[in-house]
C-alpha atoms as a PDB file:
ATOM      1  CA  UNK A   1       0.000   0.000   0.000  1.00  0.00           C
ATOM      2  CA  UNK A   2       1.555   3.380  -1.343  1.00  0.00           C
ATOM      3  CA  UNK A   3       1.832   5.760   1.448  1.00  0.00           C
ATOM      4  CA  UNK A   4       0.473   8.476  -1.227  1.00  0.00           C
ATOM      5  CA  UNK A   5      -2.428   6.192  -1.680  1.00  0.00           C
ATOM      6  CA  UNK A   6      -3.154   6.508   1.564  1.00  0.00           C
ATOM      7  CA  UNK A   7      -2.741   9.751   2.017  1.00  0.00           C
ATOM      8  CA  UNK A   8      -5.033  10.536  -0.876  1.00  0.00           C
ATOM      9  CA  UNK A   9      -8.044   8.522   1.019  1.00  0.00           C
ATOM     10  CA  UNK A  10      -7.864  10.218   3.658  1.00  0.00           C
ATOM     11  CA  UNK A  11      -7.845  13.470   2.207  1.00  0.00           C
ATOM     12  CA  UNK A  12     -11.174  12.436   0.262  1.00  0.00           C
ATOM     13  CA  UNK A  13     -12.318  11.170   3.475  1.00  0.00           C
ATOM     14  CA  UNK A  14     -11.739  14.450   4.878  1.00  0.00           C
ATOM     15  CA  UNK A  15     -13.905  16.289   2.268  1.00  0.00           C
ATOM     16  CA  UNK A  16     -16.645  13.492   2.148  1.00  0.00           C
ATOM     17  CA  UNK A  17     -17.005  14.053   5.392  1.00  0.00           C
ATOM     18  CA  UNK A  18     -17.668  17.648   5.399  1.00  0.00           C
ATOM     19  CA  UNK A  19     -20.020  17.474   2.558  1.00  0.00           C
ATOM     20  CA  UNK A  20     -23.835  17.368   3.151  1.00  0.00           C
ATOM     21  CA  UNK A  21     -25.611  14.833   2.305  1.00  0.00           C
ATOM     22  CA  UNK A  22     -27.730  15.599  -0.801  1.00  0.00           C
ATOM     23  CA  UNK A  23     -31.378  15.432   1.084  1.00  0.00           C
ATOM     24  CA  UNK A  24     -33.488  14.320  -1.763  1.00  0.00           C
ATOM     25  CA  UNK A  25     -31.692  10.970  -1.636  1.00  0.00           C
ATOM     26  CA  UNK A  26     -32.970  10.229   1.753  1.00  0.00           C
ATOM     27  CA  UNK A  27     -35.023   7.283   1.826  1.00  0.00           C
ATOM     28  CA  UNK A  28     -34.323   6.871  -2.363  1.00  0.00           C
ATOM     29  CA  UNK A  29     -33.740   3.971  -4.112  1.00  0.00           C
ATOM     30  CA  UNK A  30     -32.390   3.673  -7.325  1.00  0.00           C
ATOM     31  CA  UNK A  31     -31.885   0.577  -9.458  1.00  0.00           C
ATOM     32  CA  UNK A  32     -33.011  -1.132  -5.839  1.00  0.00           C
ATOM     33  CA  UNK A  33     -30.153   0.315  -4.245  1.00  0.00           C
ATOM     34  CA  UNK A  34     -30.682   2.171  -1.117  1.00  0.00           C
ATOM     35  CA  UNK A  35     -28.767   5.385  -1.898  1.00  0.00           C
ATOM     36  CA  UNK A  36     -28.129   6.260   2.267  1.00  0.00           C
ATOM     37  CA  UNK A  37     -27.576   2.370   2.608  1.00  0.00           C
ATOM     38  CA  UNK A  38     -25.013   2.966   0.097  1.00  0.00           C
ATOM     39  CA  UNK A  39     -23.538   5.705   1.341  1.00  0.00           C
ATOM     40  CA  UNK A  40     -22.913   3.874   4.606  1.00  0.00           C
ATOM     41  CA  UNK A  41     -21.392   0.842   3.780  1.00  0.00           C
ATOM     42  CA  UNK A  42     -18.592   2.522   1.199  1.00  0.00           C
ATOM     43  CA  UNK A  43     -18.099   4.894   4.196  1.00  0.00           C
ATOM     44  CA  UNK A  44     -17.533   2.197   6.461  1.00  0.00           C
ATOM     45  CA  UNK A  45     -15.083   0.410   3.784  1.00  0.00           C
ATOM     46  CA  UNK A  46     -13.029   3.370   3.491  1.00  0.00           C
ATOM     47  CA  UNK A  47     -12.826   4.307   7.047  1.00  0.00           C
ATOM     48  CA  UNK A  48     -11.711   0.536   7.953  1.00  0.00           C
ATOM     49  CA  UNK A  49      -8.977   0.664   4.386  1.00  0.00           C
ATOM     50  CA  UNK A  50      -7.497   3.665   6.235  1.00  0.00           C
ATOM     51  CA  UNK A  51      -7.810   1.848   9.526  1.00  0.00           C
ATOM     52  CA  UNK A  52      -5.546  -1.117   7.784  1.00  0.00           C
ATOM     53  CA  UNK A  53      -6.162  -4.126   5.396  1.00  0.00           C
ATOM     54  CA  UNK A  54      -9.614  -5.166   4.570  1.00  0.00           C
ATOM     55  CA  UNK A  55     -10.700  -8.797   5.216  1.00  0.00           C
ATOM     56  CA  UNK A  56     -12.255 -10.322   3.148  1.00  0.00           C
ATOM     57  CA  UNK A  57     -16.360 -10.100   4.005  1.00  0.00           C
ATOM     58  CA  UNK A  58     -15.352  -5.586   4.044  1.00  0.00           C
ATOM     59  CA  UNK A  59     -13.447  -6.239   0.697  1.00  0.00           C
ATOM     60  CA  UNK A  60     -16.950  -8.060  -0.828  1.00  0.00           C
ATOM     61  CA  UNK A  61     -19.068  -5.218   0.290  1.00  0.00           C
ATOM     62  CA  UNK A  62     -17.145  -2.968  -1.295  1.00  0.00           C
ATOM     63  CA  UNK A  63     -16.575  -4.760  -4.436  1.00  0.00           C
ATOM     64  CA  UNK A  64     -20.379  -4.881  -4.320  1.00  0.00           C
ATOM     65  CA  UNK A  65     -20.693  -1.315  -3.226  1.00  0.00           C
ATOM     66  CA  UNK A  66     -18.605   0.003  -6.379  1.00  0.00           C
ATOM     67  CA  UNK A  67     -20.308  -2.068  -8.551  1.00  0.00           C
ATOM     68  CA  UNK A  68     -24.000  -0.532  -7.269  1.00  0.00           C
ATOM     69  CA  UNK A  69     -22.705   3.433  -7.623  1.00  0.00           C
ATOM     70  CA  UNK A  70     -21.717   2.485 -11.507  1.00  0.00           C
ATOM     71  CA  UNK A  71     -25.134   0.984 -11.586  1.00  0.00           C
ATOM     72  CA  UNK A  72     -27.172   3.950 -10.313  1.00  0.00           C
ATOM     73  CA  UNK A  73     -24.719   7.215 -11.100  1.00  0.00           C
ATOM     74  CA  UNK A  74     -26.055   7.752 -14.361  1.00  0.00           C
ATOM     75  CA  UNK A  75     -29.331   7.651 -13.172  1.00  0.00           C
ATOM     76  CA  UNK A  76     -28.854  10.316 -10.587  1.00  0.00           C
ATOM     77  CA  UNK A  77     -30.215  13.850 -11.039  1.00  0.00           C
ATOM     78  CA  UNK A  78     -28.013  16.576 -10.272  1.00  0.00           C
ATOM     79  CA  UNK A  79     -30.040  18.107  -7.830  1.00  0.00           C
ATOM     80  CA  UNK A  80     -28.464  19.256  -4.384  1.00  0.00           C
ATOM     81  CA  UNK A  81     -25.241  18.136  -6.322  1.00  0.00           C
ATOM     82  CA  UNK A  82     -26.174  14.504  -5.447  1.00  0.00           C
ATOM     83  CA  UNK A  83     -24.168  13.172  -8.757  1.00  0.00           C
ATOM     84  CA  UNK A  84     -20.999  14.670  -7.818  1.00  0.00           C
ATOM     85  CA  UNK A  85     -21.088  13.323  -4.454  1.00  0.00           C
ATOM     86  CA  UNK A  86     -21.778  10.019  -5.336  1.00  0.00           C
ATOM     87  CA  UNK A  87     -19.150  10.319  -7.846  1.00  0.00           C
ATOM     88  CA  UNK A  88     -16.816  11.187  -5.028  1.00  0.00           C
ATOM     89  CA  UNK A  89     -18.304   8.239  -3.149  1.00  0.00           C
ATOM     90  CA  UNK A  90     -17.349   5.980  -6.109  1.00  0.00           C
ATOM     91  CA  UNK A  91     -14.073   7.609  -6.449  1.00  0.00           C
ATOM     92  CA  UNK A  92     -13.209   6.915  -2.638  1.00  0.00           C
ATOM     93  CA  UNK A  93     -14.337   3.243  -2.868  1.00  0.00           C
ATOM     94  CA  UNK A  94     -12.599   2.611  -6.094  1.00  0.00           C
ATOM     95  CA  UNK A  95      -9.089   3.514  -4.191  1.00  0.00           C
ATOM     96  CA  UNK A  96      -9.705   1.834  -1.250  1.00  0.00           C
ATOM     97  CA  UNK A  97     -10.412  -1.291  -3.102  1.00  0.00           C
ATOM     98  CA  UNK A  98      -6.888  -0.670  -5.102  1.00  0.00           C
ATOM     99  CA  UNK A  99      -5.647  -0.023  -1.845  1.00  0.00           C
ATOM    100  CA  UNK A 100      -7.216  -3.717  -0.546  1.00  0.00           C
ATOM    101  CA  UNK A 101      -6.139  -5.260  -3.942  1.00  0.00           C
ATOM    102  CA  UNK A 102      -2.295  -4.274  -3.303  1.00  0.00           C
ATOM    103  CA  UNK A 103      -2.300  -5.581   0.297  1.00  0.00           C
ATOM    104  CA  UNK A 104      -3.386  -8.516  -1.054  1.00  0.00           C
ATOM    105  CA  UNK A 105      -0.126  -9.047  -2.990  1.00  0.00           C
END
């Protein structure tokens, strides 16, 4: 795990973490994805990645986390600016699971 990597989570964990939470997608689902539920569980990957390795039920969610935000960004309206931050949701998972993926080596 690159120490840059790392570094770079954490500063989009920073900045997730002081963005609001787009209210609209409160109790939404897209594509049968809960978008909070969503929300949540990459959170929780990311905040464990930065904690240390993932094992292997965390790296599963988020695999199956990642693969949900494809699913549903491009059917997410851009109001409250809820694309970009599920963008920067999908962003965030999508290094923490290249994070998980080098650990693994």
């Amino acid at each position: 795990m690159s120490e840059s990597e790392v570094a770079l989570l954490s500063r989009m964990w920073e900045q997730h973490m002081r963005a609001p939470f787009p209210p609209h997608m409160r109790g939404r689902e897209i594509h049968g994805e809960d978008m909070v539920l969503l929300d949540a569980d990459i959170a929780g990957c990311v905040v464990s990645t930065l904690s240390g390795p993932l094992d292997e039920k965390r790296r599963k969610v988020l695999l199956l986390c990642l693969a949900a935000v494809e699913k549903v960004l491009p059917s997410i309206d851009d109001e409250d600016s809820a694309s970009e931050y599920y963008e920067h949701l999908r962003n965030m998972a999508a290094l923490a699971v290249e994070l998980g993926n080098a650990d693994a080596r």
